[in-house]
N, C-alpha and C. Protein backbone atom coordinates (compact mmCIF):
# COMPACT_ATOMS: atom_id res chain seq x y z
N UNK A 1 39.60 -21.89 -55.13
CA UNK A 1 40.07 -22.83 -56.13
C UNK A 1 41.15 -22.15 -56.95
N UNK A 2 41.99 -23.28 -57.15
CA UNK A 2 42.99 -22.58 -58.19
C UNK A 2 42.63 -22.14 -59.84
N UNK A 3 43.29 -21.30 -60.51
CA UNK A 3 43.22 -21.37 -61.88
C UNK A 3 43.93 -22.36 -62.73
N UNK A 4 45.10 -22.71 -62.11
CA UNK A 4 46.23 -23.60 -63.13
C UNK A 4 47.07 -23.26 -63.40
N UNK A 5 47.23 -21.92 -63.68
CA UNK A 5 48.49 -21.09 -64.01
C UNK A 5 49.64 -21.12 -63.35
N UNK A 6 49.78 -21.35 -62.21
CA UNK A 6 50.91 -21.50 -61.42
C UNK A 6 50.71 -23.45 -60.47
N UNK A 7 51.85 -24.23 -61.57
CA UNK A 7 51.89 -25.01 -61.04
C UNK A 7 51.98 -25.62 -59.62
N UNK A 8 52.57 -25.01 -59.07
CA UNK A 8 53.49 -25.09 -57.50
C UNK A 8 52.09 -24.98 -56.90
N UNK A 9 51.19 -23.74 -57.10
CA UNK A 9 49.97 -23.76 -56.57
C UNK A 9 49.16 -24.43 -57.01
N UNK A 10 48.94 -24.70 -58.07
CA UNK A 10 48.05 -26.14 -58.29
C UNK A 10 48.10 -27.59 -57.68
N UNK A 11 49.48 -27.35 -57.47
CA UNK A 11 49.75 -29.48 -56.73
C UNK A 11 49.60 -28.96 -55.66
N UNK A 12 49.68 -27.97 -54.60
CA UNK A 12 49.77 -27.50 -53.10
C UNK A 12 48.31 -27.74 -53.27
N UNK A 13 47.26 -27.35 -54.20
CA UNK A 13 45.91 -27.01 -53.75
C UNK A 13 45.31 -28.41 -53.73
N UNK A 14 45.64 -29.36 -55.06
CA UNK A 14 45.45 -30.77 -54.90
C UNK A 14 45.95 -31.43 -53.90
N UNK A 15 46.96 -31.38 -53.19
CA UNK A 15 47.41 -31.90 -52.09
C UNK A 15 46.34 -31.44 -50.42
N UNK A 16 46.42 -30.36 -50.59
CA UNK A 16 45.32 -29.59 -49.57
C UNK A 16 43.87 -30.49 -49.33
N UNK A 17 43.27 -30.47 -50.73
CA UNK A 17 42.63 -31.33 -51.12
C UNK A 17 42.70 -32.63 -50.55
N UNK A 18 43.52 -33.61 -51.22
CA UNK A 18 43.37 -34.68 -50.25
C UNK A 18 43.45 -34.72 -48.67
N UNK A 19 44.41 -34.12 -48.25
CA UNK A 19 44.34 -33.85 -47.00
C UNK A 19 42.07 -33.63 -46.38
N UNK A 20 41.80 -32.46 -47.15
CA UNK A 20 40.69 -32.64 -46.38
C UNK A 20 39.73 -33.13 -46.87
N UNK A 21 40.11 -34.28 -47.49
CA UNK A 21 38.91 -35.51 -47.63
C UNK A 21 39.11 -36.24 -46.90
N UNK A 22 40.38 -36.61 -46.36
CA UNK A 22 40.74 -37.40 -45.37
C UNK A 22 39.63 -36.93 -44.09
N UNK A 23 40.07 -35.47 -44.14
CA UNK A 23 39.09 -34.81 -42.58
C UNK A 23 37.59 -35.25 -42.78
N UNK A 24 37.02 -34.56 -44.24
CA UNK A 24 35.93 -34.80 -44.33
C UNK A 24 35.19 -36.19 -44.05
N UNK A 25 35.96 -37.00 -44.87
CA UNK A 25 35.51 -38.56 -44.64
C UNK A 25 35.22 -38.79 -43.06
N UNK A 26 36.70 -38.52 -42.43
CA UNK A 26 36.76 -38.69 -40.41
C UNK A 26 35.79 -38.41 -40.17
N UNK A 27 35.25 -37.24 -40.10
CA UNK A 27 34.37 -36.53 -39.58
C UNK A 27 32.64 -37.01 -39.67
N UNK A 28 32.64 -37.79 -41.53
CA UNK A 28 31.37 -38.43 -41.89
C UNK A 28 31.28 -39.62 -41.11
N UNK A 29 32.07 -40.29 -40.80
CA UNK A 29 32.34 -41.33 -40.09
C UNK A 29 31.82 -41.25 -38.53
N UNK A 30 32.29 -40.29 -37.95
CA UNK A 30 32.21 -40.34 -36.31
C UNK A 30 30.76 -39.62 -36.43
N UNK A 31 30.06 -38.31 -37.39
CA UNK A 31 28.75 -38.58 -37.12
C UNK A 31 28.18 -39.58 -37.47
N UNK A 32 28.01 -40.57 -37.83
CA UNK A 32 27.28 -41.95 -38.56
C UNK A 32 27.09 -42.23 -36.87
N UNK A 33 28.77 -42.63 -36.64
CA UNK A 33 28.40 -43.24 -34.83
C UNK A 33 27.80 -42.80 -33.92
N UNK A 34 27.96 -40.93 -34.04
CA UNK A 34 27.15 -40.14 -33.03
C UNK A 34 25.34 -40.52 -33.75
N UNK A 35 25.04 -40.65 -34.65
CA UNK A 35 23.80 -40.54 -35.33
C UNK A 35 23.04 -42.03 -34.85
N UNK A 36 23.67 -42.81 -34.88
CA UNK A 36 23.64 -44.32 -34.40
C UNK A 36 22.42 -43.90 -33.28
N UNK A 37 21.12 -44.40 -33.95
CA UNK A 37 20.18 -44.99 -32.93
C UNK A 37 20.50 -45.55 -31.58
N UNK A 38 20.12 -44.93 -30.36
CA UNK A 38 20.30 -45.70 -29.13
C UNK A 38 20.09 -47.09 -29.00
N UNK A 39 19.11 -47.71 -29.58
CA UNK A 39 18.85 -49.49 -30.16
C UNK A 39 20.19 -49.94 -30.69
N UNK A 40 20.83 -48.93 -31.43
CA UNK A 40 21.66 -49.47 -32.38
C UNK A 40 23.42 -49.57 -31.91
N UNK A 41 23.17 -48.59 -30.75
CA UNK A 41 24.67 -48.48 -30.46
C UNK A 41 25.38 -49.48 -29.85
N UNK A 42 26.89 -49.21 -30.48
CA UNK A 42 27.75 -50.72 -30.19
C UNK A 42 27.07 -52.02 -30.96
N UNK A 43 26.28 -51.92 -31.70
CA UNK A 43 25.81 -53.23 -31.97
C UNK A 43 26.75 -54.27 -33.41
N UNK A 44 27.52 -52.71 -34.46
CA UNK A 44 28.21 -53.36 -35.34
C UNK A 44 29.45 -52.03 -34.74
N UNK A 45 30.20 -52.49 -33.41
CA UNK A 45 31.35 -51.54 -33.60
C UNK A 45 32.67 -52.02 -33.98
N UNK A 46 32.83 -53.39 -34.46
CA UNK A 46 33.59 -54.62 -34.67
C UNK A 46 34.93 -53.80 -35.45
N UNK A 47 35.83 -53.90 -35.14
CA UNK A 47 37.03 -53.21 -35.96
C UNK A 47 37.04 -53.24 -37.38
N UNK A 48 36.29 -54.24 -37.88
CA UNK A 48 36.53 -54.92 -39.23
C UNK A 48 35.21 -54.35 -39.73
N UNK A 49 34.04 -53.55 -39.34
CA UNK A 49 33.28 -53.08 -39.58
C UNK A 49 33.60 -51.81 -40.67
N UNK A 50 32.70 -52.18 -41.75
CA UNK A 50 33.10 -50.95 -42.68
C UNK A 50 32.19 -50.29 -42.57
N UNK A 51 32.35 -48.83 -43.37
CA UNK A 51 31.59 -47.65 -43.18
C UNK A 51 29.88 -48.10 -43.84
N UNK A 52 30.10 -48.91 -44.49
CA UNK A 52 29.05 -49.26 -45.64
C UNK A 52 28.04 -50.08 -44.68
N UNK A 53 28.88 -51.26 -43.96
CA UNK A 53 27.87 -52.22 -43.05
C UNK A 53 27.06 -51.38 -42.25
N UNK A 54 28.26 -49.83 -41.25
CA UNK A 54 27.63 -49.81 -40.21
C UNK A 54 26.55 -48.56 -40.57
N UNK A 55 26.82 -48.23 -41.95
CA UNK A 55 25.35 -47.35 -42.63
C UNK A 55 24.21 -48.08 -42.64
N UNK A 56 24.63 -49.87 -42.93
CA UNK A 56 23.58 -49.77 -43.40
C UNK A 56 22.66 -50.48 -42.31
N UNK A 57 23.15 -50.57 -41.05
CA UNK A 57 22.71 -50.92 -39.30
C UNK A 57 22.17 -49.43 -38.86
N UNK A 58 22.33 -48.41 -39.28
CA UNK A 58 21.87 -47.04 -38.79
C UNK A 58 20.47 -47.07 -40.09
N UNK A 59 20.54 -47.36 -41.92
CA UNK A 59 19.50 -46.73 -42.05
C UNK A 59 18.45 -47.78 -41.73
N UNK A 60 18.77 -49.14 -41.26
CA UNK A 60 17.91 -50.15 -40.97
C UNK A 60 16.72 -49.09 -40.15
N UNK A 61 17.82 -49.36 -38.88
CA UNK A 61 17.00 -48.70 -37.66
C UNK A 61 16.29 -47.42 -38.03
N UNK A 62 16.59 -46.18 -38.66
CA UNK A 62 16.13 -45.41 -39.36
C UNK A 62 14.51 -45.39 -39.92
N UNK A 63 15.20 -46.60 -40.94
CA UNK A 63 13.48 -46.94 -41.73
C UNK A 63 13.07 -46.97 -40.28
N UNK A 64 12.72 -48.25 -39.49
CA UNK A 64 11.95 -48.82 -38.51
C UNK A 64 11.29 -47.49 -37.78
N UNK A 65 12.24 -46.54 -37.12
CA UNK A 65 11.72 -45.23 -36.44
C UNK A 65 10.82 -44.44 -36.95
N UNK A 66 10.94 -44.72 -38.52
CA UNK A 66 10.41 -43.15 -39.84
C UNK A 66 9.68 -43.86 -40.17
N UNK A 67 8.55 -44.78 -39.93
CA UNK A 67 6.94 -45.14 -40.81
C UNK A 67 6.34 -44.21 -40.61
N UNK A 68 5.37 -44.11 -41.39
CA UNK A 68 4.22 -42.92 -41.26
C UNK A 68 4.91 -41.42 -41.32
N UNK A 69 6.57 -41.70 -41.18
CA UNK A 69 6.66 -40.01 -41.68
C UNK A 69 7.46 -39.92 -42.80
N UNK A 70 7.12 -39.81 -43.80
CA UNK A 70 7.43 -39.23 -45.01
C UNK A 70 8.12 -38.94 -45.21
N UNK A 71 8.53 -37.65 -44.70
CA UNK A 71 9.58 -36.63 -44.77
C UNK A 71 10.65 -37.23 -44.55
N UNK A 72 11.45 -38.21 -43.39
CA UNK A 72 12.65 -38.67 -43.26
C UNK A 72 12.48 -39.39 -43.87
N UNK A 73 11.38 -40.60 -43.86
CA UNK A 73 11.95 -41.33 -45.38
C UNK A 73 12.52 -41.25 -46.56
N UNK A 74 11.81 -39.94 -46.67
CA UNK A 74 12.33 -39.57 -47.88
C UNK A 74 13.57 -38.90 -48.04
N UNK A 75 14.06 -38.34 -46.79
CA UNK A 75 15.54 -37.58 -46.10
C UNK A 75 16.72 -38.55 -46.57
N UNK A 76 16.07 -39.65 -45.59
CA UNK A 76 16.83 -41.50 -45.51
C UNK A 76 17.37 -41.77 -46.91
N UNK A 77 16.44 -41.82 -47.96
CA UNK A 77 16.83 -42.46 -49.35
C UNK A 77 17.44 -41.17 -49.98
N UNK A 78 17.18 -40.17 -49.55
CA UNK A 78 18.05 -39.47 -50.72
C UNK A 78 19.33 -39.49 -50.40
N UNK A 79 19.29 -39.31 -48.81
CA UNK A 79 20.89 -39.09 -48.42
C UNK A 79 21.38 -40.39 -48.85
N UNK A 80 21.12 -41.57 -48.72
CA UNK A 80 21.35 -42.98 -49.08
C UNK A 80 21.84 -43.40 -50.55
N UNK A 81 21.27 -42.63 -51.20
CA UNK A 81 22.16 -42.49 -52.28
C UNK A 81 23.02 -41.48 -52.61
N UNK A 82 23.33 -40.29 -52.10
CA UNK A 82 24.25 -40.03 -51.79
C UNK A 82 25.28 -40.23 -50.89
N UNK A 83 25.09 -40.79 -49.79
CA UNK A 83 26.38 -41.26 -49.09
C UNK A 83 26.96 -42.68 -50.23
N UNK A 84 26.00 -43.48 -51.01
CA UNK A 84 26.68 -43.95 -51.99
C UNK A 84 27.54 -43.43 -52.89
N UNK A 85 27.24 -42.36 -53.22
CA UNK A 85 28.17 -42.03 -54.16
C UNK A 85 29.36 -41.27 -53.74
N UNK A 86 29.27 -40.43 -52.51
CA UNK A 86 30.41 -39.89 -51.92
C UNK A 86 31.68 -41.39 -51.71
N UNK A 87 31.14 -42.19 -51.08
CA UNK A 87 31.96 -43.19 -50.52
C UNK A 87 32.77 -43.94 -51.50
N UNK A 88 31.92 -44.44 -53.02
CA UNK A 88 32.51 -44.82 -54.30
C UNK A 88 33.73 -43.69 -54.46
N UNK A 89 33.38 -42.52 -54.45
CA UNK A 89 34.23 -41.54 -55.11
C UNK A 89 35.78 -41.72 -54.07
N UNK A 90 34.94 -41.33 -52.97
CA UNK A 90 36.43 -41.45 -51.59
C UNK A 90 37.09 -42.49 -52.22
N UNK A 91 36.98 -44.24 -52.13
CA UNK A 91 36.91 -44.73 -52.21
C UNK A 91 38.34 -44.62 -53.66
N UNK A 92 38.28 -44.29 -54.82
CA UNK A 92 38.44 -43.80 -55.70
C UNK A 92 39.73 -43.50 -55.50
N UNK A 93 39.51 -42.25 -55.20
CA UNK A 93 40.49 -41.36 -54.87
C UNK A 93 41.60 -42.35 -53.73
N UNK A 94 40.98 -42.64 -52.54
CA UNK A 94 41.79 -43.28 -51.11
C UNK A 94 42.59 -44.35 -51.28
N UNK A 95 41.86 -45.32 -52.14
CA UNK A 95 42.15 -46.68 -52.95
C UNK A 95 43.51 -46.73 -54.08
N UNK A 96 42.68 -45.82 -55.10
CA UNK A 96 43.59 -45.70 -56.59
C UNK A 96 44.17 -44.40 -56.94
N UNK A 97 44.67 -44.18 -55.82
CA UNK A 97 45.46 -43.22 -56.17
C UNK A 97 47.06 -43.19 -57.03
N UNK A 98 47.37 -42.59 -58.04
CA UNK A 98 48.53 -43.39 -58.82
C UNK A 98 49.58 -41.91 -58.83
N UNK A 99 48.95 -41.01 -58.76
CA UNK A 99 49.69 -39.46 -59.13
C UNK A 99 48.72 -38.61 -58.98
N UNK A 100 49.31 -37.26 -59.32
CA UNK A 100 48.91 -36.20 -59.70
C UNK A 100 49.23 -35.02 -60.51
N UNK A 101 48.78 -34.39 -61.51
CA UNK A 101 49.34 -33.28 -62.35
C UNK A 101 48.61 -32.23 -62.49
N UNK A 102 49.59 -31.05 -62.03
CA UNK A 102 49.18 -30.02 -62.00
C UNK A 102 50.53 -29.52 -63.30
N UNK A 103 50.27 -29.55 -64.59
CA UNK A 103 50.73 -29.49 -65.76
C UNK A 103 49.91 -28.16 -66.20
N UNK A 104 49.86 -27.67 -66.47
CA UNK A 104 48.55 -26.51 -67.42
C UNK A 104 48.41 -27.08 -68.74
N UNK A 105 49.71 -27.54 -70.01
CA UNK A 105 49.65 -28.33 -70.79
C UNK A 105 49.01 -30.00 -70.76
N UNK A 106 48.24 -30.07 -69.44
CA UNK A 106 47.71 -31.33 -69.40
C UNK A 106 46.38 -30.97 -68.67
N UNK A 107 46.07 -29.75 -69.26
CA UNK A 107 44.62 -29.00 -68.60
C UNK A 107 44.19 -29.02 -67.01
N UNK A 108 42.88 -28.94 -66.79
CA UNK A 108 42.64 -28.84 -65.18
C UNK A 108 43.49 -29.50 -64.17
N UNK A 109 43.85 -28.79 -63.40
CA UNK A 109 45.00 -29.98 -62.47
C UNK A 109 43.82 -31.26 -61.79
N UNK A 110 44.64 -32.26 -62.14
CA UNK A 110 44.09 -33.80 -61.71
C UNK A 110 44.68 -34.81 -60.76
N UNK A 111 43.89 -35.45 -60.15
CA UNK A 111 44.41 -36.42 -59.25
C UNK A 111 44.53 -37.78 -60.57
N UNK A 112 45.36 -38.73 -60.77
CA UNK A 112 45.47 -40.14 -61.79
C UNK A 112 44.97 -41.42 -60.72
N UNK A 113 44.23 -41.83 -60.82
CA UNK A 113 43.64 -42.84 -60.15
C UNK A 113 43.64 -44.15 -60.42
N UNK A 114 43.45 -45.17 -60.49
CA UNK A 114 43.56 -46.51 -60.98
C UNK A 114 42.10 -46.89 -60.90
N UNK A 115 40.61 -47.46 -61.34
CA UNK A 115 39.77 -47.85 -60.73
C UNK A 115 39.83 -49.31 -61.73
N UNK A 116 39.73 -50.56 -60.70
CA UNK A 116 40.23 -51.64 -60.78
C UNK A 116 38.97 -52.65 -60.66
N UNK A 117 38.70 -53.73 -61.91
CA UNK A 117 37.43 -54.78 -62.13
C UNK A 117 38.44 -55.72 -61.84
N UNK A 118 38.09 -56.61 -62.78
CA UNK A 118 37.88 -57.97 -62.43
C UNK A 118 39.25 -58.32 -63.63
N UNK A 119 38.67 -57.75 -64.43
CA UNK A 119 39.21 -57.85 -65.77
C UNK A 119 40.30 -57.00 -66.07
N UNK A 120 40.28 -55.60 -65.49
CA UNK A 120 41.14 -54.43 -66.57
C UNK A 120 41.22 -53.43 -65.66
N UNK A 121 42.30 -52.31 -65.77
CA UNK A 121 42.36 -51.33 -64.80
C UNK A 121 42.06 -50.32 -65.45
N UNK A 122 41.56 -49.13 -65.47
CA UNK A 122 41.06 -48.33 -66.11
C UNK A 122 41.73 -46.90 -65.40
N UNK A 123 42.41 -45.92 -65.90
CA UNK A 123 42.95 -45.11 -65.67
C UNK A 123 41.54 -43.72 -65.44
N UNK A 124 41.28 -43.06 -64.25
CA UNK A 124 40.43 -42.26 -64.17
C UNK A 124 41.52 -40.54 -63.77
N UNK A 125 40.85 -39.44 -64.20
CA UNK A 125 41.25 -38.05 -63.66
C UNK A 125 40.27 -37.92 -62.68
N UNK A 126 40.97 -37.49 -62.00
CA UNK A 126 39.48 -36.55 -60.87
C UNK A 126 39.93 -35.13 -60.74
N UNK A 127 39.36 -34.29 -61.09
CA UNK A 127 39.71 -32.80 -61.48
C UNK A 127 39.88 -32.25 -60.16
N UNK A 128 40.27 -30.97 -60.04
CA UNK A 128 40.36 -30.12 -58.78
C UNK A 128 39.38 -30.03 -58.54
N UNK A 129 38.28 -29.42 -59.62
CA UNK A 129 36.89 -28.86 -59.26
C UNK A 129 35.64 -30.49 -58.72
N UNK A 130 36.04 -31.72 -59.52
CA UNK A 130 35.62 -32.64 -58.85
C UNK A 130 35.96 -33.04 -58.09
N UNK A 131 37.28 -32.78 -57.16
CA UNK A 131 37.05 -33.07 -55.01
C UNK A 131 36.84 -32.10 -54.71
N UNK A 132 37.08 -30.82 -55.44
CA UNK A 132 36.41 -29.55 -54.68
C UNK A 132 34.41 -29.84 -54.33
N UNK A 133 34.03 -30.40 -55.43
CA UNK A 133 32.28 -30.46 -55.43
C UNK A 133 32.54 -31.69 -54.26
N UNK A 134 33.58 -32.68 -54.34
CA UNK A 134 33.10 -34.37 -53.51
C UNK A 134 32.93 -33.79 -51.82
N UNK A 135 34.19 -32.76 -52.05
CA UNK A 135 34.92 -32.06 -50.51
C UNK A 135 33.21 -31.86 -50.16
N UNK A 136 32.09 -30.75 -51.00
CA UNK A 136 31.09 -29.99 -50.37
C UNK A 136 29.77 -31.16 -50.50
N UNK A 137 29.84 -32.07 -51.37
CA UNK A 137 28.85 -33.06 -50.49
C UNK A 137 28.96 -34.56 -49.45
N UNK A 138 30.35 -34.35 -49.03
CA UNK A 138 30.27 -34.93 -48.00
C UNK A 138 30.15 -34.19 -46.69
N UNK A 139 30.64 -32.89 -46.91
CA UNK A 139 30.00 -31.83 -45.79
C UNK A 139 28.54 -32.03 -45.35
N UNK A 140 27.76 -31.99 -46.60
CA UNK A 140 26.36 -31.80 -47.02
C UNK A 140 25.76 -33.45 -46.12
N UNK A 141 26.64 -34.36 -46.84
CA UNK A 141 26.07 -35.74 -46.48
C UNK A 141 26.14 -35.50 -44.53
N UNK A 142 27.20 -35.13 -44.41
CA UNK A 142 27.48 -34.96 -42.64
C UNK A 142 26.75 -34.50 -42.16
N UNK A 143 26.34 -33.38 -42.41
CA UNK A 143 25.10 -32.85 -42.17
C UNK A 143 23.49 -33.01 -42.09
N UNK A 144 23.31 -33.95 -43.47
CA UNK A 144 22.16 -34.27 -43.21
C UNK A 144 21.95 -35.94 -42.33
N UNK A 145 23.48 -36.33 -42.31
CA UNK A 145 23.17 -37.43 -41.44
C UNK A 145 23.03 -37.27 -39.89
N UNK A 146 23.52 -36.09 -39.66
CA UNK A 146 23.45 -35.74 -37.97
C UNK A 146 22.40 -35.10 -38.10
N UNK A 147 20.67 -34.31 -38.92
CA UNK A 147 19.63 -34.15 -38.81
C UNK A 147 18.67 -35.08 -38.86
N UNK A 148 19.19 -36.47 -39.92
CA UNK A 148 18.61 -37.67 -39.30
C UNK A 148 18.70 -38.12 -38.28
N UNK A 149 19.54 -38.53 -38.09
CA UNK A 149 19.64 -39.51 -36.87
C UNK A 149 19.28 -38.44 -35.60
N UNK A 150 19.10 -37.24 -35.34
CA UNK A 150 18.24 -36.55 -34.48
C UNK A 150 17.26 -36.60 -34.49
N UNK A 151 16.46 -36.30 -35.50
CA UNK A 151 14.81 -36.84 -36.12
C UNK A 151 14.79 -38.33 -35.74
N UNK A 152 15.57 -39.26 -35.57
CA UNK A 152 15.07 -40.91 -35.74
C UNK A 152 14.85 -40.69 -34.33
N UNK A 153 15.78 -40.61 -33.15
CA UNK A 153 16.05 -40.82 -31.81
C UNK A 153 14.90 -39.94 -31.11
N UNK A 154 14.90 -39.03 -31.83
CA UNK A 154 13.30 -37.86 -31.52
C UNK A 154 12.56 -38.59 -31.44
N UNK A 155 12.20 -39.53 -32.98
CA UNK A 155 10.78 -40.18 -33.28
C UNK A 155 10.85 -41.89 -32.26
N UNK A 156 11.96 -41.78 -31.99
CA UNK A 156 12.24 -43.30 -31.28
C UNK A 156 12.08 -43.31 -30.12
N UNK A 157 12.44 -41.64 -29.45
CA UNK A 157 12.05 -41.60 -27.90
C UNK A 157 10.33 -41.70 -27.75
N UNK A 158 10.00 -40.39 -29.12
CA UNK A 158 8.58 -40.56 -28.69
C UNK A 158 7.65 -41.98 -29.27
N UNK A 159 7.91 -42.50 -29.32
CA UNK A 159 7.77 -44.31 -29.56
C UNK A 159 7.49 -44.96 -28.44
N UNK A 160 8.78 -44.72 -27.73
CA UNK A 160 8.81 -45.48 -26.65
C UNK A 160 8.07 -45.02 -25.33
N UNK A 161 7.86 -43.65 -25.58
CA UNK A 161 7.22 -43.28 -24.19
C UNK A 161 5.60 -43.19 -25.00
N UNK A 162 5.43 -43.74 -26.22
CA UNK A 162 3.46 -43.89 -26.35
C UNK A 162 2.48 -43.36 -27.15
N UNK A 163 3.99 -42.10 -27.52
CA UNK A 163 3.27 -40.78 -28.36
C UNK A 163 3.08 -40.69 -29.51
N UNK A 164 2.59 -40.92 -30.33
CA UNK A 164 2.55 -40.47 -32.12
C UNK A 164 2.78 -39.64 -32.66
């Protein structure tokens, strides 16, 4: 991470930055599809399919596989609210993006965002150090979604062939 002190390196590092949320996001994305229950595959691969629908066709199937075990259930909802909040944030950032300043007289270097109601646009910062933390839990989210969806297809094979 940068300090701030040298502008030139501050917007290079924010720029870097977006760049690999872009990756990160890709990457959360194509495991979701690799994670995709065998029941489930191809079933929402519709172009117009968003990341959100086809989460929420994987934690369907998910629950259904994980009764009686605890443990991924409880895997399921936590990551579940965290892939919520990673995706708001992406989202954020991917959406309302307006600028960026890497100023030192305008403190931590920031991404300027737009986040947009109904009513009013509301001007947001997102700090270096907040896509630096978003960058390491969508890693985190990637991760624990490709240990689910191994655990579901585990618990789904042994389902199908009888076993408990």
């Amino acid at each position: 991470m940068d300090d701030g002190s040298d502008p030139g390196r501050s917007f290079s590092c924010l720029k870097e930055g977006l760049g690999s949320l872009m990756l990160c996001w890709c990457r959360l994305e194509a495991a979701l599809d690799e994670a995709m229950p065998r029941a489930t595959r191809g079933l929402n691969r519709k172009p117009d399919a968003t990341f959100a629908d086809r989460y929420s066709v994987f934690r369907t199937r998910v629950e259904e596989v994980s009764r009686g075990r605890p443990e991924l259930e409880n895997a399921l909802v936590d990551l579940s609210g965290r892939i919520d909040q990673v995706r708001r944030q992406r989202n954020l950032v991917v959406h309302g993006l307006t600028g960026i300043s890497a100023d030192p007289r305008r403190g931590e270097p920031h991404l300027i965002c737009e986040e947009r109601d109904r009513r009013r646009i509301r001007r947001v910062q997102v700090h270096q150090s907040e896509l630096t933390r978003l960058l390491c839990n969508l890693d985190r989210c990637r991760l624990d979604l490709e240990n689910i969806g191994h655990a579901a297809r585990t618990a789904a094979d042994r389902r199908e062939a009888g076993v408990t």
